[in-house]
N, C-alpha and C. Protein backbone atom coordinates (compact mmCIF):
# COMPACT_ATOMS: atom_id res chain seq x y z
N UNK A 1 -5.24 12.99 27.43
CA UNK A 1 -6.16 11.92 27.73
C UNK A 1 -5.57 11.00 28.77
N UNK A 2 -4.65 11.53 29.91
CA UNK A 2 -3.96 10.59 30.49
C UNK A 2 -5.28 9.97 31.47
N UNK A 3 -4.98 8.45 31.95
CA UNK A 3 -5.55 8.30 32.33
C UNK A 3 -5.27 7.52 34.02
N UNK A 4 -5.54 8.44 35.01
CA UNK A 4 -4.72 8.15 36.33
C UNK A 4 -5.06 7.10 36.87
N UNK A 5 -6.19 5.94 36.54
CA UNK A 5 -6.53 4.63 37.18
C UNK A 5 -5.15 3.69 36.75
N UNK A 6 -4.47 4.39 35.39
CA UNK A 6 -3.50 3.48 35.19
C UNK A 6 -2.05 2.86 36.25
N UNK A 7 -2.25 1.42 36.40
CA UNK A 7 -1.30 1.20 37.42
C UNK A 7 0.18 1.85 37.32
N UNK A 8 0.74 2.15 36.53
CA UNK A 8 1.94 2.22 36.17
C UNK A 8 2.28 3.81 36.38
N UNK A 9 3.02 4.47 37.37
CA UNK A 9 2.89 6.09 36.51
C UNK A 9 3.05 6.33 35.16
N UNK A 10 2.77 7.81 34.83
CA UNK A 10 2.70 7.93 33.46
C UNK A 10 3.92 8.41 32.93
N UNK A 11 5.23 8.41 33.76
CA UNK A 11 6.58 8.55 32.94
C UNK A 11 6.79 7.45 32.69
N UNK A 12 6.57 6.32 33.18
CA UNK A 12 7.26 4.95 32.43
C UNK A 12 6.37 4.73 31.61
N UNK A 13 5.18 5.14 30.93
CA UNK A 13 5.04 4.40 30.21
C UNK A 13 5.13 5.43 28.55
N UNK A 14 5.31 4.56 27.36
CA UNK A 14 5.38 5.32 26.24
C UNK A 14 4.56 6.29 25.95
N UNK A 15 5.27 7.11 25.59
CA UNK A 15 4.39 8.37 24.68
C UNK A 15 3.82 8.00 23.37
N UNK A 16 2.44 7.79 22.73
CA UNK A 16 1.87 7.61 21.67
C UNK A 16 1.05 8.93 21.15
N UNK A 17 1.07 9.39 20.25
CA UNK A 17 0.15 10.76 19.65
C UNK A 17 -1.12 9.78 18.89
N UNK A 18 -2.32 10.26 19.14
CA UNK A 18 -3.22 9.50 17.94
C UNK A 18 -3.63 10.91 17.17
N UNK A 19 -3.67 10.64 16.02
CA UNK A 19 -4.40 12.07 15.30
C UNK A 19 -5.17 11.47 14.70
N UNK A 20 -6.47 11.66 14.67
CA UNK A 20 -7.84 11.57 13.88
C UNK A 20 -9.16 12.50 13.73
N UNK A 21 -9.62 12.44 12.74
CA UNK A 21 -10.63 13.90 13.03
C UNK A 21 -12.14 13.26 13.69
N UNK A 22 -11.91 12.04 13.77
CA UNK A 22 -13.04 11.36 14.25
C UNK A 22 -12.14 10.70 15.46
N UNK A 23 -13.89 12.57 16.86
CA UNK A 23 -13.56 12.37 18.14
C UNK A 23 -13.91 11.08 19.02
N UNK A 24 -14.74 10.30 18.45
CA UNK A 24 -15.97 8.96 19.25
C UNK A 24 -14.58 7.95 18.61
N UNK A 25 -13.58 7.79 17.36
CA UNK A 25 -13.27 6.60 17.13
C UNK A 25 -11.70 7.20 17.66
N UNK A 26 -11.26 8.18 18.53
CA UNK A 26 -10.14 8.49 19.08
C UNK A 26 -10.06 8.06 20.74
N UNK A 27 -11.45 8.33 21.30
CA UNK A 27 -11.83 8.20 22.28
C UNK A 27 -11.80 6.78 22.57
N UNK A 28 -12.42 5.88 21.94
CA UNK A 28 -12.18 4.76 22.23
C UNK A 28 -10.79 3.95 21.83
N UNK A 29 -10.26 4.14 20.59
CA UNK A 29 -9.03 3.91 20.48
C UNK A 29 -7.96 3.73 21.45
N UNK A 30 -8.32 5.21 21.70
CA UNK A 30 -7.20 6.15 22.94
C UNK A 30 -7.33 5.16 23.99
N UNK A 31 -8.64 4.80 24.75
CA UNK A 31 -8.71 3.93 26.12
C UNK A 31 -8.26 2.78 25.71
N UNK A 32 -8.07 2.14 24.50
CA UNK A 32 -7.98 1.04 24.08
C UNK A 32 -6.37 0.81 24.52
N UNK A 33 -5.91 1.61 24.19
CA UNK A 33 -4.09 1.99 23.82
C UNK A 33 -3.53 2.30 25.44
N UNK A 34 -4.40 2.90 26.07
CA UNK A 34 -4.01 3.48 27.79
C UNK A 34 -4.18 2.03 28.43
N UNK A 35 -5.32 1.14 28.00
CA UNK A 35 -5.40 -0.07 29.23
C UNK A 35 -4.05 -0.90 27.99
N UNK A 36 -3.57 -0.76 27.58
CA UNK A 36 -2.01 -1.16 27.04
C UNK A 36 -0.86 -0.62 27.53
N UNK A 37 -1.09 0.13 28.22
CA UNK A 37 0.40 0.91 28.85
C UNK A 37 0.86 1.81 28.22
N UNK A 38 0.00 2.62 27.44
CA UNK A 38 1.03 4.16 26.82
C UNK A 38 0.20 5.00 27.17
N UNK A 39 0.72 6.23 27.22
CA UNK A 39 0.61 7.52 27.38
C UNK A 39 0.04 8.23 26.06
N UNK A 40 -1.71 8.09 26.11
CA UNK A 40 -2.01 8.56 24.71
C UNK A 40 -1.99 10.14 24.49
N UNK A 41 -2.19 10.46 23.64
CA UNK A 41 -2.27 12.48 23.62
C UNK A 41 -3.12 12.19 21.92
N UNK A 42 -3.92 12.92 21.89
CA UNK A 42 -5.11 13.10 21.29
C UNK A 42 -5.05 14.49 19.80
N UNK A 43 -4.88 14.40 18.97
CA UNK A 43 -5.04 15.55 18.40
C UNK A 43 -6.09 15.18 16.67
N UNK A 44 -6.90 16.39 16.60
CA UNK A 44 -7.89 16.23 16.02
C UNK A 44 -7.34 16.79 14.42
N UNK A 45 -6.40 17.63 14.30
CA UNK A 45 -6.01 18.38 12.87
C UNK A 45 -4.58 18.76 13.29
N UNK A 46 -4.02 18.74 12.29
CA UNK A 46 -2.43 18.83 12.14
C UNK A 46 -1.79 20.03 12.72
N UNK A 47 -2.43 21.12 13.02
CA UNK A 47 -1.60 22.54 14.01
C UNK A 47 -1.58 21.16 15.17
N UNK A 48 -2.90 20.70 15.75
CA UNK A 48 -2.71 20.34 17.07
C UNK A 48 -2.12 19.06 17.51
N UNK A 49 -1.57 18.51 16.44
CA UNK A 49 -0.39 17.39 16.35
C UNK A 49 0.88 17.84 15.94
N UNK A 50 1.14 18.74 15.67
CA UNK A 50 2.50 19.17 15.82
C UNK A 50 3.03 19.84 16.59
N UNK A 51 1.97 20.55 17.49
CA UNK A 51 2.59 20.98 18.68
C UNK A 51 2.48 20.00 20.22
N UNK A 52 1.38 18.90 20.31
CA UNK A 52 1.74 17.97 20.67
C UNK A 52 2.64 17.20 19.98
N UNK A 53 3.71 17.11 19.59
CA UNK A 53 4.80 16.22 19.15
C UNK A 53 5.75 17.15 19.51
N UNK A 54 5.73 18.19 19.68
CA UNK A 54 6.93 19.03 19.47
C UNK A 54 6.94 19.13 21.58
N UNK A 55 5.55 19.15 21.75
CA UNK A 55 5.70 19.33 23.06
C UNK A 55 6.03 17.85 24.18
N UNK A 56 5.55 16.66 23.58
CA UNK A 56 5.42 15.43 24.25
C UNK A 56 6.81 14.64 23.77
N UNK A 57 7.23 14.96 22.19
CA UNK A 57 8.03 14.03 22.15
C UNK A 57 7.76 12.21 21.96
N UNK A 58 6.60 12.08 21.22
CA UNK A 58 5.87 10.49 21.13
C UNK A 58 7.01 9.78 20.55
N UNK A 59 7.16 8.89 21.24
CA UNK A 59 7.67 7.48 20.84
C UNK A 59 6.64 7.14 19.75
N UNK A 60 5.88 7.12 19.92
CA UNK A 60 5.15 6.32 18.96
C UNK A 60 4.01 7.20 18.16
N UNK A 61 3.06 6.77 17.20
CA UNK A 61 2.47 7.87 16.58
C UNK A 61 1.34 7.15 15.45
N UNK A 62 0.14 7.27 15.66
CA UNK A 62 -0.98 6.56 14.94
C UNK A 62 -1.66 7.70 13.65
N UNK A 63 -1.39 8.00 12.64
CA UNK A 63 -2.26 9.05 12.11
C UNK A 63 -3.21 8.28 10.96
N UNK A 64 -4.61 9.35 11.07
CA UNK A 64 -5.38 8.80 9.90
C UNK A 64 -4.63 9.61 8.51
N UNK A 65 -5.05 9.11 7.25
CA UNK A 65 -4.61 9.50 6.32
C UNK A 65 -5.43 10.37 5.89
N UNK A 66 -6.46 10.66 5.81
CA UNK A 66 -7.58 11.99 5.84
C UNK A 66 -7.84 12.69 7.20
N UNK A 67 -7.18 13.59 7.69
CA UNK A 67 -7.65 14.14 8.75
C UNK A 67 -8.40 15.60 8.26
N UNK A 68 -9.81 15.86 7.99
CA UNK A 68 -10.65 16.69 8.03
C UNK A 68 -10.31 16.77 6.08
N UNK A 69 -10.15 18.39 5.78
CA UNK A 69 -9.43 18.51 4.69
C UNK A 69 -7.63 17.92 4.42
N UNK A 70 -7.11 17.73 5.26
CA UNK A 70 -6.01 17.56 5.23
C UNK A 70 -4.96 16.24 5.23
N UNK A 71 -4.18 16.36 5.06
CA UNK A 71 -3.28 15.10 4.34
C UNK A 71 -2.67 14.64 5.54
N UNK A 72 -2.73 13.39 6.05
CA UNK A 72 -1.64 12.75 7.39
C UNK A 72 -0.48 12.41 6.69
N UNK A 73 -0.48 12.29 5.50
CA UNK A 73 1.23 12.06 5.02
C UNK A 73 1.68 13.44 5.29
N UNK A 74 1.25 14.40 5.30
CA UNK A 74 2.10 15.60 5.69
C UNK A 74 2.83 15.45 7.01
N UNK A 75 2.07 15.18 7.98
CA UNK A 75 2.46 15.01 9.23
C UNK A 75 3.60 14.10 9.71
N UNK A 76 3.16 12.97 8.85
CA UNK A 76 4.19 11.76 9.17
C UNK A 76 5.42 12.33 8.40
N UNK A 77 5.91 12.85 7.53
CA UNK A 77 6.90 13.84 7.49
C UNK A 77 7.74 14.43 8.29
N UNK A 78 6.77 15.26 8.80
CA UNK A 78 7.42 16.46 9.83
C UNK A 78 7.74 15.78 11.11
N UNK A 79 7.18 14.56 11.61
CA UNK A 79 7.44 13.66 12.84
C UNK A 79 8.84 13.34 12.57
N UNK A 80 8.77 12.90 11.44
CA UNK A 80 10.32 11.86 11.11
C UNK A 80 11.33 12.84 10.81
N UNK A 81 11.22 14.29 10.80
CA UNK A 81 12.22 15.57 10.52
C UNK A 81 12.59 15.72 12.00
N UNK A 82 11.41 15.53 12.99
CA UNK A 82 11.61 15.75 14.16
C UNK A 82 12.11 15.24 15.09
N UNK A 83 12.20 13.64 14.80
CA UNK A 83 12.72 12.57 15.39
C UNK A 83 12.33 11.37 14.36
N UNK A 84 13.59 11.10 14.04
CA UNK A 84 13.71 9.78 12.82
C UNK A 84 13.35 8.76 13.96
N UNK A 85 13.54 8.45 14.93
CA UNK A 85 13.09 7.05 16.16
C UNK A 85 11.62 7.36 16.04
N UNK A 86 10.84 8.04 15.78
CA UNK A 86 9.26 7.94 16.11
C UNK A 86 8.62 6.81 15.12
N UNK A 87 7.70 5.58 15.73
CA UNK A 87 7.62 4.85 14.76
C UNK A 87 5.92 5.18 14.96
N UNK A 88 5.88 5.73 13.55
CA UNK A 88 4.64 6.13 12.77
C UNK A 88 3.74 4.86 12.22
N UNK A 89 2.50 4.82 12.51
CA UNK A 89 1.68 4.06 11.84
C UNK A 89 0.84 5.02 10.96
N UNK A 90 0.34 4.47 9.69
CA UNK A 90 -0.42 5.80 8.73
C UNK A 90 -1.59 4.50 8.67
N UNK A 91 -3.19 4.88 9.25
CA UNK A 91 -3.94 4.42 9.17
C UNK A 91 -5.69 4.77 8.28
N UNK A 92 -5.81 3.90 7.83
CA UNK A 92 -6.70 4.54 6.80
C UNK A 92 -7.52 3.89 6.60
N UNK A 93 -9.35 4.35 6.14
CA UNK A 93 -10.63 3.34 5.70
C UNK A 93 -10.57 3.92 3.82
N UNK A 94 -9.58 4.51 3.48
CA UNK A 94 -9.40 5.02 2.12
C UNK A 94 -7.33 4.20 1.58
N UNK A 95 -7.94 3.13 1.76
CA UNK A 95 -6.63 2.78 1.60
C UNK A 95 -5.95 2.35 -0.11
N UNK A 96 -4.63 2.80 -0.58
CA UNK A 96 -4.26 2.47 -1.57
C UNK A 96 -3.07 2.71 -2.10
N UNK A 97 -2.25 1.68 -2.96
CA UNK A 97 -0.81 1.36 -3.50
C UNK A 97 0.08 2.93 -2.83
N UNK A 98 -0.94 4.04 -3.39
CA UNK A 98 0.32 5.06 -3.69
C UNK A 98 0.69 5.41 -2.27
N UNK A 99 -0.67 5.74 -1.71
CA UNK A 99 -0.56 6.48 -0.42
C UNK A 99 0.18 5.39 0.47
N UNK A 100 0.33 4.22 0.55
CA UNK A 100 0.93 3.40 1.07
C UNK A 100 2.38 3.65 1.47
N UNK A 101 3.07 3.66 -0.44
CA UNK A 101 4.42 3.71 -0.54
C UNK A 101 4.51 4.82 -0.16
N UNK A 102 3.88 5.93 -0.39
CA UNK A 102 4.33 7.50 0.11
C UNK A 102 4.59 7.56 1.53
N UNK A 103 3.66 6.86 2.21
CA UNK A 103 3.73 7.17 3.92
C UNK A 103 4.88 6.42 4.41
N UNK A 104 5.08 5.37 3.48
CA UNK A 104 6.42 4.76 3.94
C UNK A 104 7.98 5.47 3.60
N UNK A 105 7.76 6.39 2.57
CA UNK A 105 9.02 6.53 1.82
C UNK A 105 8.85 7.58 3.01
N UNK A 106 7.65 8.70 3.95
CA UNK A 106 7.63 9.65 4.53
C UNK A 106 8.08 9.21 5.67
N UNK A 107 8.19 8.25 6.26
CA UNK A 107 8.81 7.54 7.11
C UNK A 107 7.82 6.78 8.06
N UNK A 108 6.59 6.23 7.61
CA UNK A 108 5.86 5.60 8.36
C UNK A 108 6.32 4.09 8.58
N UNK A 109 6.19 3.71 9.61
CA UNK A 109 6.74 1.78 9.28
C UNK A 109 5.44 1.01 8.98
N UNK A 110 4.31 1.34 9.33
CA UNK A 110 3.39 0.65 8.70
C UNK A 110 2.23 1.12 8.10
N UNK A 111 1.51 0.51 7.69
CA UNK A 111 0.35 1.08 6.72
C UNK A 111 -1.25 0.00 7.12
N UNK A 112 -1.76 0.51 7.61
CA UNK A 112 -3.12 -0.23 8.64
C UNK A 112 -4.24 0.12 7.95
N UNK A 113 -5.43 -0.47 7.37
CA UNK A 113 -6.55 -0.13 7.33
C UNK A 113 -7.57 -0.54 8.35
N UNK A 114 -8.38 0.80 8.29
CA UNK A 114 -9.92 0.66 9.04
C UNK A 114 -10.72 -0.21 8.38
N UNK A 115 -11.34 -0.73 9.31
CA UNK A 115 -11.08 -1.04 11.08
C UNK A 115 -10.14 -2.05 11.52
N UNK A 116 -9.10 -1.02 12.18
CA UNK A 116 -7.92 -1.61 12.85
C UNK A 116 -8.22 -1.68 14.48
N UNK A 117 -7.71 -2.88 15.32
CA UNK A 117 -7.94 -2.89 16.32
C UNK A 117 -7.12 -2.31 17.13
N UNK A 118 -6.78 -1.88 18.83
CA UNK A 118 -5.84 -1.71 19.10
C UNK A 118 -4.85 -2.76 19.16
N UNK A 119 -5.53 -4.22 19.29
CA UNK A 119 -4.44 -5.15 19.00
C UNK A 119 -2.94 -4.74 18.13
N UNK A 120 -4.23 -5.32 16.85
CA UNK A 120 -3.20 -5.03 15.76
C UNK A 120 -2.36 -3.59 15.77
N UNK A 121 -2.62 -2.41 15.69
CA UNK A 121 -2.26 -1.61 16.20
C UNK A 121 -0.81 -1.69 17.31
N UNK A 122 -1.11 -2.30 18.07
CA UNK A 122 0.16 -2.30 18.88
C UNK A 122 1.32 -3.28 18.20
N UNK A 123 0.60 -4.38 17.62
CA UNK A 123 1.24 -5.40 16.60
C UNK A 123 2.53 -4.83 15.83
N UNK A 124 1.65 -3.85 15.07
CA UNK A 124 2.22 -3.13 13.81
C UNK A 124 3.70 -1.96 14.49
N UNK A 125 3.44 -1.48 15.84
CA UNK A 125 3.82 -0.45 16.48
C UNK A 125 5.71 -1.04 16.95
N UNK A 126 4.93 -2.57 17.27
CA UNK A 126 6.32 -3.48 17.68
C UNK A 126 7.12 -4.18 17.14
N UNK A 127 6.35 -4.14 15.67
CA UNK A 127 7.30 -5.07 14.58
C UNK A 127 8.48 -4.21 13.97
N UNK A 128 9.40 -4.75 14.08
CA UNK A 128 10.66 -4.13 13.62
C UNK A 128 11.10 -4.65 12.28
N UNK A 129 10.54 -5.46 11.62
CA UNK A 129 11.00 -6.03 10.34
C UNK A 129 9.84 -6.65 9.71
N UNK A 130 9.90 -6.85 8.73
CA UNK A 130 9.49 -6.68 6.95
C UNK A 130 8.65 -8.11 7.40
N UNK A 131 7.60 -8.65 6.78
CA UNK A 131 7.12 -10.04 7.09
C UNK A 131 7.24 -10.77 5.56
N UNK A 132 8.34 -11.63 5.15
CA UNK A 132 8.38 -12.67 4.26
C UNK A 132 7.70 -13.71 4.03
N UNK A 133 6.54 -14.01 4.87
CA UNK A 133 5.79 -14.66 4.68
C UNK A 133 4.68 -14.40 4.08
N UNK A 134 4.02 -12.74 4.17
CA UNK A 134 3.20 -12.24 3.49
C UNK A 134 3.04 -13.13 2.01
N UNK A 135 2.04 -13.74 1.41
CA UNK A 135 1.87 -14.03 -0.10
C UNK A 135 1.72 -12.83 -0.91
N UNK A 136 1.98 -13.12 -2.11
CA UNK A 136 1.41 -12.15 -3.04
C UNK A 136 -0.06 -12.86 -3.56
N UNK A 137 -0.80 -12.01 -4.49
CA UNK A 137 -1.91 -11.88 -4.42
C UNK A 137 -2.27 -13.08 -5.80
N UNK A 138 -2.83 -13.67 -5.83
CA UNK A 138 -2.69 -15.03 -7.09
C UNK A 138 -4.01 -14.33 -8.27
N UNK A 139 -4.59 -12.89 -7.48
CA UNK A 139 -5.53 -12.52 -8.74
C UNK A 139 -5.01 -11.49 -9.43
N UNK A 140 -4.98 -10.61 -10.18
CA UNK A 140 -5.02 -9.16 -10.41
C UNK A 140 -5.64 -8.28 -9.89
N UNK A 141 -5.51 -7.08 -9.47
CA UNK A 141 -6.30 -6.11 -9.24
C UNK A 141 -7.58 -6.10 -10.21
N UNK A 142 -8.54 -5.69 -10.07
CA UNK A 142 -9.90 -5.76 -10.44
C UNK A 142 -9.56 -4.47 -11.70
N UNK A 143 -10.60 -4.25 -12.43
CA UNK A 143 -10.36 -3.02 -13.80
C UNK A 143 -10.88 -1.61 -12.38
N UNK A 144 -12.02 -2.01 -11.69
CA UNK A 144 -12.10 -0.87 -10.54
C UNK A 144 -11.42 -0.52 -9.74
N UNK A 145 -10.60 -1.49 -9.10
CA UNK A 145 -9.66 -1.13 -8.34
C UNK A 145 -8.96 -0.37 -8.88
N UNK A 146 -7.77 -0.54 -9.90
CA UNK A 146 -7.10 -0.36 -10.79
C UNK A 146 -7.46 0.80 -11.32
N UNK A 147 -8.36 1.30 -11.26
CA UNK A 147 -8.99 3.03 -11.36
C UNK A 147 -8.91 3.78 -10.15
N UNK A 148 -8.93 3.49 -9.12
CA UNK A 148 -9.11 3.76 -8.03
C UNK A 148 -8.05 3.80 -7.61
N UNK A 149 -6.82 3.51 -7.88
CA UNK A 149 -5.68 3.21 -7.23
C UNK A 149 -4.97 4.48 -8.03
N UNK A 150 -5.32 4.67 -9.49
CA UNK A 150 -4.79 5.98 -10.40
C UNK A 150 -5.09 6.63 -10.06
N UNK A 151 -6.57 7.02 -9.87
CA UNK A 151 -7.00 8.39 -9.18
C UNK A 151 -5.99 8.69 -8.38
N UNK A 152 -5.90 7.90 -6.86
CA UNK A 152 -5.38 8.10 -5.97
C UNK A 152 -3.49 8.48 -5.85
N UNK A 153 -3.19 7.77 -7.48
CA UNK A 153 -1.75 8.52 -7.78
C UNK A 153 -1.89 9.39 -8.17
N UNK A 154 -2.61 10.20 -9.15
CA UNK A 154 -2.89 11.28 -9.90
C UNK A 154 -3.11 12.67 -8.69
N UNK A 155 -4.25 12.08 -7.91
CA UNK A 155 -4.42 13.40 -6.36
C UNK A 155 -3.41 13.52 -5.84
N UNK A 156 -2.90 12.45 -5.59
CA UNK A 156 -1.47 12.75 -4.56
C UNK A 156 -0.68 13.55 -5.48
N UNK A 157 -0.34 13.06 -7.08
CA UNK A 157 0.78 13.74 -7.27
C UNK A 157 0.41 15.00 -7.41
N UNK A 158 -0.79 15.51 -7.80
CA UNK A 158 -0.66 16.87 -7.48
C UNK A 158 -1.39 17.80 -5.93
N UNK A 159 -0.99 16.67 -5.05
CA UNK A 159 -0.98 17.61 -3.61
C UNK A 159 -2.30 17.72 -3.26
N UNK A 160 -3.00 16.42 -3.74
CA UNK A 160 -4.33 16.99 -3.03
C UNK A 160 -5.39 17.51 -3.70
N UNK A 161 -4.64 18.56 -4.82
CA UNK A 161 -5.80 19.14 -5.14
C UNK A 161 -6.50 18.80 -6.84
N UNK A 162 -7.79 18.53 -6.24
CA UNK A 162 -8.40 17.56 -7.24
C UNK A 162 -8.77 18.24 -8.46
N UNK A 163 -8.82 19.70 -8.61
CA UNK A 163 -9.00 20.89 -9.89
C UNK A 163 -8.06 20.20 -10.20
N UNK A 164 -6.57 20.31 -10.14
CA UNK A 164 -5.38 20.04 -10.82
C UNK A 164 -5.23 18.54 -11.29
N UNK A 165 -6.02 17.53 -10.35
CA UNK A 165 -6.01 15.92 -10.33
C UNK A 165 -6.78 15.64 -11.58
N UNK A 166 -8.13 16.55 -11.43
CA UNK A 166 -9.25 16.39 -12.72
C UNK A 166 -8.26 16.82 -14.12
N UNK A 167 -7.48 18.25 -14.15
CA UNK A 167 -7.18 18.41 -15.57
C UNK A 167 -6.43 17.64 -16.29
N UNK A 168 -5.63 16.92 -15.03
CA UNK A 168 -4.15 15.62 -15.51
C UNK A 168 -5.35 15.03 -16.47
N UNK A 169 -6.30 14.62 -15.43
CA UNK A 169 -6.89 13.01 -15.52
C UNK A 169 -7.65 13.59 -17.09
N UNK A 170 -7.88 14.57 -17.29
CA UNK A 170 -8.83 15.28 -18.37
C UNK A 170 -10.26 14.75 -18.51
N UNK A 171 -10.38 15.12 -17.25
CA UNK A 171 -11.99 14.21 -16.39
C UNK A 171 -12.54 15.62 -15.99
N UNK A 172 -13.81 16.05 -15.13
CA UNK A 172 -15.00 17.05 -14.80
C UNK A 172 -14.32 16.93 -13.32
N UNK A 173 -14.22 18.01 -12.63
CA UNK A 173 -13.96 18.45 -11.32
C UNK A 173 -15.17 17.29 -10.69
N UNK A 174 -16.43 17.66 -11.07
CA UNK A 174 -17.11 16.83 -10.57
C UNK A 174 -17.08 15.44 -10.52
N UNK A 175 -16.89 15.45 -11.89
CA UNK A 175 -16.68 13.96 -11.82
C UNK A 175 -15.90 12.83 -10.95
N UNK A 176 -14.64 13.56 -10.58
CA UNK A 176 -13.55 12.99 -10.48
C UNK A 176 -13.89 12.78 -8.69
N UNK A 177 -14.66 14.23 -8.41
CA UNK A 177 -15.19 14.50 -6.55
C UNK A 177 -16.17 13.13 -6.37
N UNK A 178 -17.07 13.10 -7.40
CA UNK A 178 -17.88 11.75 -7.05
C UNK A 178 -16.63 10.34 -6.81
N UNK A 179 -16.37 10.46 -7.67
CA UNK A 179 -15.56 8.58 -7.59
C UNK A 179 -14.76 8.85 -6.29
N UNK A 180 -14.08 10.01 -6.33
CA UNK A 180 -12.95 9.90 -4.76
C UNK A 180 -14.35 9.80 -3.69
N UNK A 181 -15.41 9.95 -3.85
CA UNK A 181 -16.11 9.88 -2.34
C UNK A 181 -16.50 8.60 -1.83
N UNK A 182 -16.83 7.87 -2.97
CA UNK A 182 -16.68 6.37 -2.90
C UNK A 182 -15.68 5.62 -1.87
N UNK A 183 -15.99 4.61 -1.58
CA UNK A 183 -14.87 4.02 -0.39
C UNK A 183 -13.99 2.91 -2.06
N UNK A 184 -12.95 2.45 -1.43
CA UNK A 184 -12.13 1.82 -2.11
C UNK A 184 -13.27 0.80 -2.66
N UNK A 185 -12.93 -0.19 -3.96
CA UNK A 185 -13.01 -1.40 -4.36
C UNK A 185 -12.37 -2.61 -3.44
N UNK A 186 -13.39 -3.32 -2.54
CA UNK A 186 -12.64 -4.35 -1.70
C UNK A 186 -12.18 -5.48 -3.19
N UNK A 187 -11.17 -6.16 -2.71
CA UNK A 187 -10.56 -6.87 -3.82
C UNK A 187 -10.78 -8.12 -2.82
């Protein structure tokens, strides 16, 4: 997606990977991130982000956490096997506790929900340390949230797959497919 109106050539400026399976919110992203000065590269599912990474070498690296069927914590993994300096953002409109800590322990430095701007985005990309000012939260999690947040430990811990998520949970395959389709509980 390079884009040659950019003043700067495109070796000085950073290498960024975006992976998302949504092409209309990459597209604009992407121009968002190029009139910023990086070098975006585009990939829609995880074969075609790992061989752009393997081939570009990104400094930097934006993934959604649902890409199609598939898991972006996988990815943010294999980036940080590939180069521990790549600073990973794991971005998500399905956001929650587990997948959070996971993408971080996988080596992401931050954790963004949709709709993220490229602002923030670049924000998150440049911060090198922890924010102490952050408050903690003066309510509890909601009894929905708080369901929603188990599910979402229960899928992960077994990889995704929600047959195996349902028998933990000793819930209906179906059942369990309805509530994950739901968007989070805003708190």
């Amino acid at each position: 997606m390079l884009n040659m109106e950019n003043n700067s050539p495109p070796d000085d400026r950073p290498i960024l990977l975006l992976v998302d399976d949504d092409a209309v919110y990459c597209r604009v992203l992407g121009d968002a991130l190029e009139k910023r000065n990086y070098e975006v590269h585009i990939a829609h599912d995880l074969t075609t982000a790992l061989r752009l990474a393997r081939e570009q070498q990104p400094e930097f690296a934006v993934i959604d956490l649902r890409i199609g069927n598939e898991s972006g914590l996988e990815l943010v993994e294999q980036l940080a096997g590939m180069d521990e300096n790549t600073r990973t953002i794991m971005l998500t409109g399905y956001a929650s506790i587990a997948t959070a800590v996971e993408a971080i322990k996988l080596g992401a430095v931050h954790y963004l929900t949709k709709p993220a701007n490229a602002d923030e985005i670049v924000a998150a990309l440049q911060r090198a340390e922890g924010d102490i000012s952050v408050a903690p939260s003066e309510q509890p999690l909601s009894v929905r949230r708080l369901e929603w947040e188990h599910l979402q430990k229960v899928l992960l811990e077994h990889n995704g797959n929600i047959s195996a998520a349902a028998r933990a949970l000793k819930m209906h395959r179906r059942t369990l497919q309805r509530k994950l389709a739901k968007r989070p509980v805003k708190e």
